[in-house]
N, C-alpha and C. Protein backbone atom coordinates (compact mmCIF):
# COMPACT_ATOMS: atom_id res chain seq x y z
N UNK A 1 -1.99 24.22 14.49
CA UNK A 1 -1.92 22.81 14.16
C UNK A 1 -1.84 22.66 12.65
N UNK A 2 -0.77 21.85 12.14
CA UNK A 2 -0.86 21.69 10.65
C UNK A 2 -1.71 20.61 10.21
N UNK A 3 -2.18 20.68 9.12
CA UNK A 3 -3.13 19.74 8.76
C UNK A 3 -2.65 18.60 7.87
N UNK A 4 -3.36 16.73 8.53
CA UNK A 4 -2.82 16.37 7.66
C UNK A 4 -3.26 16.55 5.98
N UNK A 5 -1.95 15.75 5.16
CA UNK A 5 -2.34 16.28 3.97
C UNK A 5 -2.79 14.74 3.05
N UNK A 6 -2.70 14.07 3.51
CA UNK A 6 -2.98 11.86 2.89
C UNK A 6 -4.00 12.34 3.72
N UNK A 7 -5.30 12.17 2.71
CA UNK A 7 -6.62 10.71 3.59
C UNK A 7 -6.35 9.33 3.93
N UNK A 8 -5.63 8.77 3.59
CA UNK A 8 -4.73 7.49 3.99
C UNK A 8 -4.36 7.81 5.30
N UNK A 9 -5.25 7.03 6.28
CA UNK A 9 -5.22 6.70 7.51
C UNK A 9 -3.37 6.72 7.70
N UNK A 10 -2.66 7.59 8.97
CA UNK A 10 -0.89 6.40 9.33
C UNK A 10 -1.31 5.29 9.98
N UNK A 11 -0.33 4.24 9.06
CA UNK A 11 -0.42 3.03 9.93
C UNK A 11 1.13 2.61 9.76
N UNK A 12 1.89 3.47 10.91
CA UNK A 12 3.25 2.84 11.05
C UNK A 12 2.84 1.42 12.03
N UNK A 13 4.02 0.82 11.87
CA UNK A 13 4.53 -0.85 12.89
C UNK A 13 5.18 0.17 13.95
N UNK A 14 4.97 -1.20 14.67
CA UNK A 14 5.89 -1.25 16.30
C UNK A 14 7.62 -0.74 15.71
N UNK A 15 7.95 -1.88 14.55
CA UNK A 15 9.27 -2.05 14.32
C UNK A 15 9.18 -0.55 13.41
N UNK A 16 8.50 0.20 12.85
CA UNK A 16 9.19 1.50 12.50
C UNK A 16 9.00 2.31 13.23
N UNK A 17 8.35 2.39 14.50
CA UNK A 17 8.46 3.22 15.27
C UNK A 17 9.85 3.40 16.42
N UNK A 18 10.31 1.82 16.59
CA UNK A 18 11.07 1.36 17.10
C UNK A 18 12.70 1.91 16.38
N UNK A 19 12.82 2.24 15.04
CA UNK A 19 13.44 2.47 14.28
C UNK A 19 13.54 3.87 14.48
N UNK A 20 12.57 4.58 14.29
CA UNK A 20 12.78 5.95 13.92
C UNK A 20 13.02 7.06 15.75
N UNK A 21 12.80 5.80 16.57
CA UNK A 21 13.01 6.10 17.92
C UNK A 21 14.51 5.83 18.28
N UNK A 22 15.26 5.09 17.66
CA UNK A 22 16.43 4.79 17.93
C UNK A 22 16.98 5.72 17.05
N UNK A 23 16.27 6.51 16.39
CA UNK A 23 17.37 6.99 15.48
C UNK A 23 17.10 8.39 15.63
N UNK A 24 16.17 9.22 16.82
CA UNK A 24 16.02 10.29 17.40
C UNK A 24 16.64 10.04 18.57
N UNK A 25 17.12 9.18 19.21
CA UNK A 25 17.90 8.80 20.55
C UNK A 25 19.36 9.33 20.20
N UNK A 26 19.94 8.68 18.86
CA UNK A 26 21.31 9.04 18.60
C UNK A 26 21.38 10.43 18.46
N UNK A 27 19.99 11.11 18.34
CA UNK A 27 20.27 12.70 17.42
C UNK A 27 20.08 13.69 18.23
N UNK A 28 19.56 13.30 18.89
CA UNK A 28 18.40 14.14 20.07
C UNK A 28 19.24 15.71 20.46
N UNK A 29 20.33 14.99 20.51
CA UNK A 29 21.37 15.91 21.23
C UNK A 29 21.97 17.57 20.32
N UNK A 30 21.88 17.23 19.35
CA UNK A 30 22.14 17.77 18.23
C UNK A 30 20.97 18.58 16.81
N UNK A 31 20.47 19.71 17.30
CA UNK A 31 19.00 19.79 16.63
C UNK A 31 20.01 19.96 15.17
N UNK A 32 20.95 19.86 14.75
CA UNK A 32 21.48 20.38 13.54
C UNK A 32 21.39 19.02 12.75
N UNK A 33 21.26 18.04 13.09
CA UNK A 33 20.95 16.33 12.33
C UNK A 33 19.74 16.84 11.92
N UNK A 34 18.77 17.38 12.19
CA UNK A 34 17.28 17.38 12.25
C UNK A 34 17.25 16.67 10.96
N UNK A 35 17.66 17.45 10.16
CA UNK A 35 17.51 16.99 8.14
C UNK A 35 17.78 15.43 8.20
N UNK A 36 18.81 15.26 8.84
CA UNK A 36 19.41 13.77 8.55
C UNK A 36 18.50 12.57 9.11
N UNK A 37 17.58 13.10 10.57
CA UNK A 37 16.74 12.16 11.04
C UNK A 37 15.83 12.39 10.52
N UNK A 38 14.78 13.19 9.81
CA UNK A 38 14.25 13.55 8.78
C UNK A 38 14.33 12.35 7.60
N UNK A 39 15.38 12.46 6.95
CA UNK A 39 15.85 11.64 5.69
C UNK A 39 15.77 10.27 6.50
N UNK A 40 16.11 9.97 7.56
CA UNK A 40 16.26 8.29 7.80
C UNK A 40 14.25 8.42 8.22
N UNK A 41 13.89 9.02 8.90
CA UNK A 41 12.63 8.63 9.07
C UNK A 41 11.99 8.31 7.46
N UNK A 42 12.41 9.10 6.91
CA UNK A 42 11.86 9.24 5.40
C UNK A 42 11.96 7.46 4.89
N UNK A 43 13.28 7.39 4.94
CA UNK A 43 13.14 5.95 4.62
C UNK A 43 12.31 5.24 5.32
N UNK A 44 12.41 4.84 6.62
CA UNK A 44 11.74 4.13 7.43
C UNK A 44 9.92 3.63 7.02
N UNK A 45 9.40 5.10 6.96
CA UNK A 45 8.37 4.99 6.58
C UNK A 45 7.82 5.01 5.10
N UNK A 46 8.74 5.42 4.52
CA UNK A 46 8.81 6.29 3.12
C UNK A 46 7.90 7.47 2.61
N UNK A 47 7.47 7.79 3.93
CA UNK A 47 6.80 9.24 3.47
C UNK A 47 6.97 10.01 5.01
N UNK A 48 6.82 11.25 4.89
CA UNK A 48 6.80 12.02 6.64
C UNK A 48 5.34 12.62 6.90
N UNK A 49 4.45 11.69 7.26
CA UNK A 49 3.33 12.04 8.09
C UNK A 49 3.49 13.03 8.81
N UNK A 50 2.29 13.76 9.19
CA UNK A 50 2.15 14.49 10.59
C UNK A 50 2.22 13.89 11.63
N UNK A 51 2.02 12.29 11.81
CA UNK A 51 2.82 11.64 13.08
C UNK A 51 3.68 11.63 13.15
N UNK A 52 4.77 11.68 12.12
CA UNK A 52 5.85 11.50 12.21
C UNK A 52 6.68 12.65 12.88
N UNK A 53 5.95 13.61 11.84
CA UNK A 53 6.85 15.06 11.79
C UNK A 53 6.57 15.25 13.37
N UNK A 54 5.14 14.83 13.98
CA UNK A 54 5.44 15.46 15.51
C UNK A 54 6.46 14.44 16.39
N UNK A 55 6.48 13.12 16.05
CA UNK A 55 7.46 12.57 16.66
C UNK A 55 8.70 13.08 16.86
N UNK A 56 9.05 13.34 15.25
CA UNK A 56 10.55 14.50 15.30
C UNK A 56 10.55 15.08 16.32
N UNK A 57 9.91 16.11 15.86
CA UNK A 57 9.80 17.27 16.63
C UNK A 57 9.88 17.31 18.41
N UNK A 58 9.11 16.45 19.19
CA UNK A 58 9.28 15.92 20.30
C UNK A 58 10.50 15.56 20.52
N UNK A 59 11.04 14.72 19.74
CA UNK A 59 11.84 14.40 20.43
C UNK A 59 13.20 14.98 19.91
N UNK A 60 13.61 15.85 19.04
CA UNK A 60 14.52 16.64 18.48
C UNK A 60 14.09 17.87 19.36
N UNK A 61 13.31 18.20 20.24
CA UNK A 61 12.86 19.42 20.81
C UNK A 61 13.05 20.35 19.67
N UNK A 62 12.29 20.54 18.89
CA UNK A 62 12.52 21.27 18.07
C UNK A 62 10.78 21.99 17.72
N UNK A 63 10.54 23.15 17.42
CA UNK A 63 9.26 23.59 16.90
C UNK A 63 8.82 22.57 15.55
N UNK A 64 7.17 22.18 15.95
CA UNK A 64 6.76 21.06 14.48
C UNK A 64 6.95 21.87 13.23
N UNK A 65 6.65 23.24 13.52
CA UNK A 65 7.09 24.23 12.55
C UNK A 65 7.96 24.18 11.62
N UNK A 66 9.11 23.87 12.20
CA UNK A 66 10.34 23.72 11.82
C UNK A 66 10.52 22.47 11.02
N UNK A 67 10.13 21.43 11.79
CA UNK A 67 9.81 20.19 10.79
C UNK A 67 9.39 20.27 9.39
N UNK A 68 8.27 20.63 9.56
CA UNK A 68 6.90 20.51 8.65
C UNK A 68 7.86 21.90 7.51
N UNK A 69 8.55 22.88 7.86
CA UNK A 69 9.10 23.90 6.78
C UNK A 69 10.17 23.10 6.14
N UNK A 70 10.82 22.44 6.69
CA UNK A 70 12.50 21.10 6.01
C UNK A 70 11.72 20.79 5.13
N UNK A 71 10.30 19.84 5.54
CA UNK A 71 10.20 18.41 4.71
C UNK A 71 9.30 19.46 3.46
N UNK A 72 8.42 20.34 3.57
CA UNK A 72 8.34 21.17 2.55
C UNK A 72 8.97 22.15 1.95
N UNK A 73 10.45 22.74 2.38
CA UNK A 73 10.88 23.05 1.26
C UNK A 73 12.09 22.56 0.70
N UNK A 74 12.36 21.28 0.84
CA UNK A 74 13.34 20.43 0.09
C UNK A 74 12.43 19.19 -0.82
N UNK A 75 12.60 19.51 -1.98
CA UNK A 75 11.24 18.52 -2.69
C UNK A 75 11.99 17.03 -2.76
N UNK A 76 12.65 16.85 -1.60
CA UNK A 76 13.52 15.29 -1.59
C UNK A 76 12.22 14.46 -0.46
N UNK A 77 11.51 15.23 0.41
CA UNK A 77 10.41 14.80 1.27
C UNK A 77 9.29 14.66 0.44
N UNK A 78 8.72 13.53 0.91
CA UNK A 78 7.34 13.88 0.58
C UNK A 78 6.54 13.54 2.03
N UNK A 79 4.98 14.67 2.09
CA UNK A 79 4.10 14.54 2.80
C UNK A 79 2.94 13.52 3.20
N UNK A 80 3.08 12.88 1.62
CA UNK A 80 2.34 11.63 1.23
C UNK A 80 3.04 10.48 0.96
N UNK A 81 1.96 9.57 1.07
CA UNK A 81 2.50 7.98 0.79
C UNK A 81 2.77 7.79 -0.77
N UNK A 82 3.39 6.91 -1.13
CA UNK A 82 3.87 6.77 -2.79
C UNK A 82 3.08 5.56 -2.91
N UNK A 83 2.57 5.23 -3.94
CA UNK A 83 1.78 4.46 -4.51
C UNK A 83 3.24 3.28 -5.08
N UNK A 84 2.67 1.99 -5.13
CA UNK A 84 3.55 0.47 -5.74
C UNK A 84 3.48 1.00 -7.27
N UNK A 85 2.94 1.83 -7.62
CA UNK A 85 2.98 2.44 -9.23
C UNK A 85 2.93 3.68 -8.89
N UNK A 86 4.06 4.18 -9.49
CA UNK A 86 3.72 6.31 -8.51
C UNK A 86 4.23 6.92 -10.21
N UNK A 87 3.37 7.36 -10.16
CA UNK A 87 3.43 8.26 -11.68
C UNK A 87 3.68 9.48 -11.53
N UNK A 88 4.56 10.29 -12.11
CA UNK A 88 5.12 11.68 -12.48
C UNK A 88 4.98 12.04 -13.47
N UNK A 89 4.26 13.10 -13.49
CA UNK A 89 3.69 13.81 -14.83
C UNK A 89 4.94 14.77 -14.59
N UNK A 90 5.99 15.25 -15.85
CA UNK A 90 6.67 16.31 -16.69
C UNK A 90 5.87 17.43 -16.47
N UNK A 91 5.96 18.56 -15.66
CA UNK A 91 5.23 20.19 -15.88
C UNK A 91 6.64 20.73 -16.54
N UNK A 92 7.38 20.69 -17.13
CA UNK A 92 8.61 21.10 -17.18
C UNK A 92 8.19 22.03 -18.47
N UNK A 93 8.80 23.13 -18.87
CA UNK A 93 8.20 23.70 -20.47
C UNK A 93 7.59 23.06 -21.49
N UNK A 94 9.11 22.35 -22.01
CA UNK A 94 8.68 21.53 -23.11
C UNK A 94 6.95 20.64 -23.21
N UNK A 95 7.10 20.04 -22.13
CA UNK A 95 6.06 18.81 -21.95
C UNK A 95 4.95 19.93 -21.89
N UNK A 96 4.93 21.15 -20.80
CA UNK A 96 3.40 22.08 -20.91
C UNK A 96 2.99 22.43 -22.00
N UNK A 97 3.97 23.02 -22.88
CA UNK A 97 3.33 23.26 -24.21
C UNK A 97 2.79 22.35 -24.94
N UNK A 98 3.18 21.12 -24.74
CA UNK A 98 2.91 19.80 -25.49
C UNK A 98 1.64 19.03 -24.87
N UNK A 99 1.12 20.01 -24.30
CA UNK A 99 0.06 19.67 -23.32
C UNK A 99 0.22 18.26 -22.03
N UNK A 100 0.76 19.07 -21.36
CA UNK A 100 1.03 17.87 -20.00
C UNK A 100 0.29 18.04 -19.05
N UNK A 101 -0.16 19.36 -18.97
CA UNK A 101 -0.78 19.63 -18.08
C UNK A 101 -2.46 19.50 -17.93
N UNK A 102 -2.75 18.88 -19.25
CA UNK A 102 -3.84 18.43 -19.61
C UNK A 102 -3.47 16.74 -19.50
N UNK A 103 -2.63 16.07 -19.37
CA UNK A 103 -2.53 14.55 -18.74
C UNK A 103 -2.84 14.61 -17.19
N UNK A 104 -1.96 15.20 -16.79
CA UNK A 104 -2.09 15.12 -15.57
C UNK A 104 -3.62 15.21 -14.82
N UNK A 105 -3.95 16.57 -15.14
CA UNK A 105 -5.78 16.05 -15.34
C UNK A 105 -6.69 15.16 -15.75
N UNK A 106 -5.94 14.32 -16.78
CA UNK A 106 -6.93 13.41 -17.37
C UNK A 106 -6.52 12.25 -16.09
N UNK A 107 -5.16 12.17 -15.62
CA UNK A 107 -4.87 11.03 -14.94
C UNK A 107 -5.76 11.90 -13.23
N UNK A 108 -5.82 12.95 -12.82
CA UNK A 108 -6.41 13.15 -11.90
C UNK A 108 -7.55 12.14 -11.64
N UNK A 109 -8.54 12.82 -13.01
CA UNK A 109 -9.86 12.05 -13.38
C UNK A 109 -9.56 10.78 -13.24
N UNK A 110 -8.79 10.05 -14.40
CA UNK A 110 -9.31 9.28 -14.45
C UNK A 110 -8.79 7.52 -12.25
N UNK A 111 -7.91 8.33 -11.96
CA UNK A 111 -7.47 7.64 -10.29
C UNK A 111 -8.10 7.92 -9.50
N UNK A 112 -9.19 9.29 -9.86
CA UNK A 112 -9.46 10.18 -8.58
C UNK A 112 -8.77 10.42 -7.40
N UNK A 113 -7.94 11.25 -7.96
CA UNK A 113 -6.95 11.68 -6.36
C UNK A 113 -6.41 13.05 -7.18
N UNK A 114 -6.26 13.59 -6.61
CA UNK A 114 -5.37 14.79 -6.19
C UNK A 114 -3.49 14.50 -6.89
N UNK A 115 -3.44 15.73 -7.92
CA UNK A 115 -1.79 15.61 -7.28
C UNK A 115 -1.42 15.44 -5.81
N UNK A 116 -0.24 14.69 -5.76
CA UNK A 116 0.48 14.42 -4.76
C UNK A 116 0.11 14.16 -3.66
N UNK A 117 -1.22 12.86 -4.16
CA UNK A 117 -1.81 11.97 -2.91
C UNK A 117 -1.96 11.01 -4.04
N UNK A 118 -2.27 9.44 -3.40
CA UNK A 118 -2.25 8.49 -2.99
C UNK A 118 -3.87 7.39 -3.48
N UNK A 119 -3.72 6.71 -4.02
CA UNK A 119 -5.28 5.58 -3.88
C UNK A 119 -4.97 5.33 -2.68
N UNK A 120 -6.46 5.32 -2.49
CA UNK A 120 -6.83 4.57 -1.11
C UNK A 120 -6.11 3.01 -1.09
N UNK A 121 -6.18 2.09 -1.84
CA UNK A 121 -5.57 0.98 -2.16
C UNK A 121 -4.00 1.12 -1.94
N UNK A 122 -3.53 2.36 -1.92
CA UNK A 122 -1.49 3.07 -2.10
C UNK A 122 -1.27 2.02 -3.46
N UNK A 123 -2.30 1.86 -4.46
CA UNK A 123 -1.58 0.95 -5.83
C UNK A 123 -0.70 2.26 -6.55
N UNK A 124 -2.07 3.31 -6.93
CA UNK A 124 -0.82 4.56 -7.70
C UNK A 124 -1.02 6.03 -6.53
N UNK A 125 0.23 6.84 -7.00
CA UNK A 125 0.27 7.64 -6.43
C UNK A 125 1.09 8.67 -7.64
N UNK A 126 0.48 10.35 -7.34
CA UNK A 126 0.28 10.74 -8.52
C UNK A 126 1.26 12.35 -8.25
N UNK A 127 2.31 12.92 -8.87
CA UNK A 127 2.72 13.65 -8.27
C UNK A 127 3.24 14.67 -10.28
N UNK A 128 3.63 15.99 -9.69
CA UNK A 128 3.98 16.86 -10.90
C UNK A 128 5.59 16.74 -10.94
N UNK A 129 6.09 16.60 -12.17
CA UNK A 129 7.53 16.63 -11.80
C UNK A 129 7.81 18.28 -13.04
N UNK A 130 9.45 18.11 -12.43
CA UNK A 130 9.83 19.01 -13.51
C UNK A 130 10.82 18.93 -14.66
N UNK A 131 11.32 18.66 -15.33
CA UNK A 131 11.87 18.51 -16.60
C UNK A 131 12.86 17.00 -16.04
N UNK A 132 12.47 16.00 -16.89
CA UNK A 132 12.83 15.06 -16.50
C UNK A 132 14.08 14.40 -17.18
N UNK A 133 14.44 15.36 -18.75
CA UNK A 133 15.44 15.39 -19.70
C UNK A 133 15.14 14.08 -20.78
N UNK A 134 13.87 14.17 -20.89
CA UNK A 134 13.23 13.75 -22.32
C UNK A 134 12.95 14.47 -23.09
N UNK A 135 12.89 16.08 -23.40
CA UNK A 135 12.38 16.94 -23.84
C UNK A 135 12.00 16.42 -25.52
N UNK A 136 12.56 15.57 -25.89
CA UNK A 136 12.76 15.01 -27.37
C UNK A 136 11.03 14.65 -27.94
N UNK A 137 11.02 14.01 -26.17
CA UNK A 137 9.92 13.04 -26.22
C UNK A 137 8.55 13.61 -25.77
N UNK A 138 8.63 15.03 -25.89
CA UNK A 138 7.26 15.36 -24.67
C UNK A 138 6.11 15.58 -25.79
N UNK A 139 4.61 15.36 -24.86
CA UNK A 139 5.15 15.28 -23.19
C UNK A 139 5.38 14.07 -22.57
N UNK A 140 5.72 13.78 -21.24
CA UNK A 140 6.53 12.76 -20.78
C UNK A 140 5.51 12.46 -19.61
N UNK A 141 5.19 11.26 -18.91
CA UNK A 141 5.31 10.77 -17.60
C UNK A 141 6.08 9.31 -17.61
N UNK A 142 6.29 9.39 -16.49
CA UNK A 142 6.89 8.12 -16.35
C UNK A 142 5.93 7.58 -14.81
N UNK A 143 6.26 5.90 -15.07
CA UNK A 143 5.38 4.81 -14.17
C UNK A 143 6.42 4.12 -13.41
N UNK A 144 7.15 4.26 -12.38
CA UNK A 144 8.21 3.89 -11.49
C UNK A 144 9.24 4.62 -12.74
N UNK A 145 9.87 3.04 -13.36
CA UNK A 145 10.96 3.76 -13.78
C UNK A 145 10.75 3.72 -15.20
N UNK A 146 9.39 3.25 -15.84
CA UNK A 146 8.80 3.01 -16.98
C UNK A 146 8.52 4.35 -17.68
N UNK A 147 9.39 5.11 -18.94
CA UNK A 147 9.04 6.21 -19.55
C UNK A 147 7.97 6.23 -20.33
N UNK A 148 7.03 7.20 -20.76
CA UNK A 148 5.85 7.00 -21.80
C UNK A 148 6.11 8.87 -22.43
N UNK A 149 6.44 8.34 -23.40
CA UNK A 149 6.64 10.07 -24.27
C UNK A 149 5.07 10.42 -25.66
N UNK A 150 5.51 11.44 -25.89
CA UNK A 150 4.43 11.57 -27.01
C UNK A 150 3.31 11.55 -26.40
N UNK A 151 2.54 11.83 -25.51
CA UNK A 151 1.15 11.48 -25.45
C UNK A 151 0.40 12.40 -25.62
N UNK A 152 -1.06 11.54 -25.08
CA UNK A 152 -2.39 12.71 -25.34
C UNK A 152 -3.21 11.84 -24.34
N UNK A 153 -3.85 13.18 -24.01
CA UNK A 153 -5.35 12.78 -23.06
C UNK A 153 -5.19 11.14 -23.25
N UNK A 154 -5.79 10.98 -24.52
CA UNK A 154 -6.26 9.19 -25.13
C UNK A 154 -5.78 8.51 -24.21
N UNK A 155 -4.00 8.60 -24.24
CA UNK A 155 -3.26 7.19 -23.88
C UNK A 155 -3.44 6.87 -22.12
N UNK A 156 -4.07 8.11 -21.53
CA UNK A 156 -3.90 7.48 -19.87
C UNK A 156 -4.45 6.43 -19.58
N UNK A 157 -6.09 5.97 -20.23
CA UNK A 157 -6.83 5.08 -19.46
C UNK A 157 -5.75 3.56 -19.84
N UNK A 158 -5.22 3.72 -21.22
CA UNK A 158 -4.27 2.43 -21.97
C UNK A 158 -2.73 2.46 -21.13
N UNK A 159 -2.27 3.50 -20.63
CA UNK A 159 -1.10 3.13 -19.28
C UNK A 159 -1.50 2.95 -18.36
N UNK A 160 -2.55 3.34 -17.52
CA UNK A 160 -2.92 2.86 -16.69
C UNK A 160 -3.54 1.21 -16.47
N UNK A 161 -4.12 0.76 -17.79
CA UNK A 161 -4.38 -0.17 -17.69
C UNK A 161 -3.39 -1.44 -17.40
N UNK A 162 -1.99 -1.01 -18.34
CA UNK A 162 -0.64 -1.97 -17.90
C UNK A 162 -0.29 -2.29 -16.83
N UNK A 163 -1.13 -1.61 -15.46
CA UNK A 163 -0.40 -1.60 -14.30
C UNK A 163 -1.86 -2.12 -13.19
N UNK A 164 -2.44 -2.42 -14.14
CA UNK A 164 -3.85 -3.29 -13.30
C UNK A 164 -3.78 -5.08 -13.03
């Protein structure tokens, strides 16, 4: 059994279940869509739960195995929910040397969550990226589509605050 990986309870709707059922009906037939019903579930819900992935799986007759290996090794899935503010910390060279990897910790601390989970609230959600082609500017995160270059430890609690 794989484990889930969100403490964030799933709470899909009728209407996305309804969705992602019509859209394993068209596929069913064909385990080679798998990726593609994958990607539309992805939308649907905007993340692929372990409900989800077993829904696939059921009904793509396919091993959850198999699921759960797509949506982790194509970094176009995610396992978790995205936060209405989802921040990406730069691990990319430039930004590590420039200490990024010491933001990302400070932003651990200061949201309490985990890379690549979620507030309980889904306000932010917190994930590592890799060279984002600011290198000018590192180190780098960005807040949706909001860039922040140059930083230090200091500036997280003052970006985070913009988004309260």
């Amino acid at each position: 059994m794989l484990k889930k990986l969100s403490s964030i309870p799933f709470s899909g709707t009728p209407e996305q279940e309804e969705k992602l059922n019509a859209v394993i009906a068209a596929n069913k037939h064909d385990s080679s869509r798998l990726m593609s019903v994958m990607q539309q579930a992805q939308d649907i819900y905007g993340y692929l739960p372990i409900e989800v992935q077993n829904k696939i799986a059921e009904g793509m007759n396919v091993p959850l195995e198999k699921v759960y290996g797509v949506a982790t090794f194509y970094a176009q899935f995610s396992l978790s929910p995205k936060g209405n503010y989802h921040i990406a910390v730069c691990l990319g060279t430039a930004c590590y040397v420039k200490g990024s990897g010491k933001i990302y910790d400070k932003l651990q601390e200061v949201l309490g969550i985990g890379g690549d989970e979620c507030t309980e609230d889904r306000k932010y959600s917190l994930t590592a990226s890799r060279c984002i082609g600011a290198c000018g500017l590192a180190p780098v995160l960005t807040v949706n589509e909001d860039v922040y270059g140059r930083l230090t430890e200091a500036d997280v609690k003052d970006i985070i605050a913009k988004y309260n």
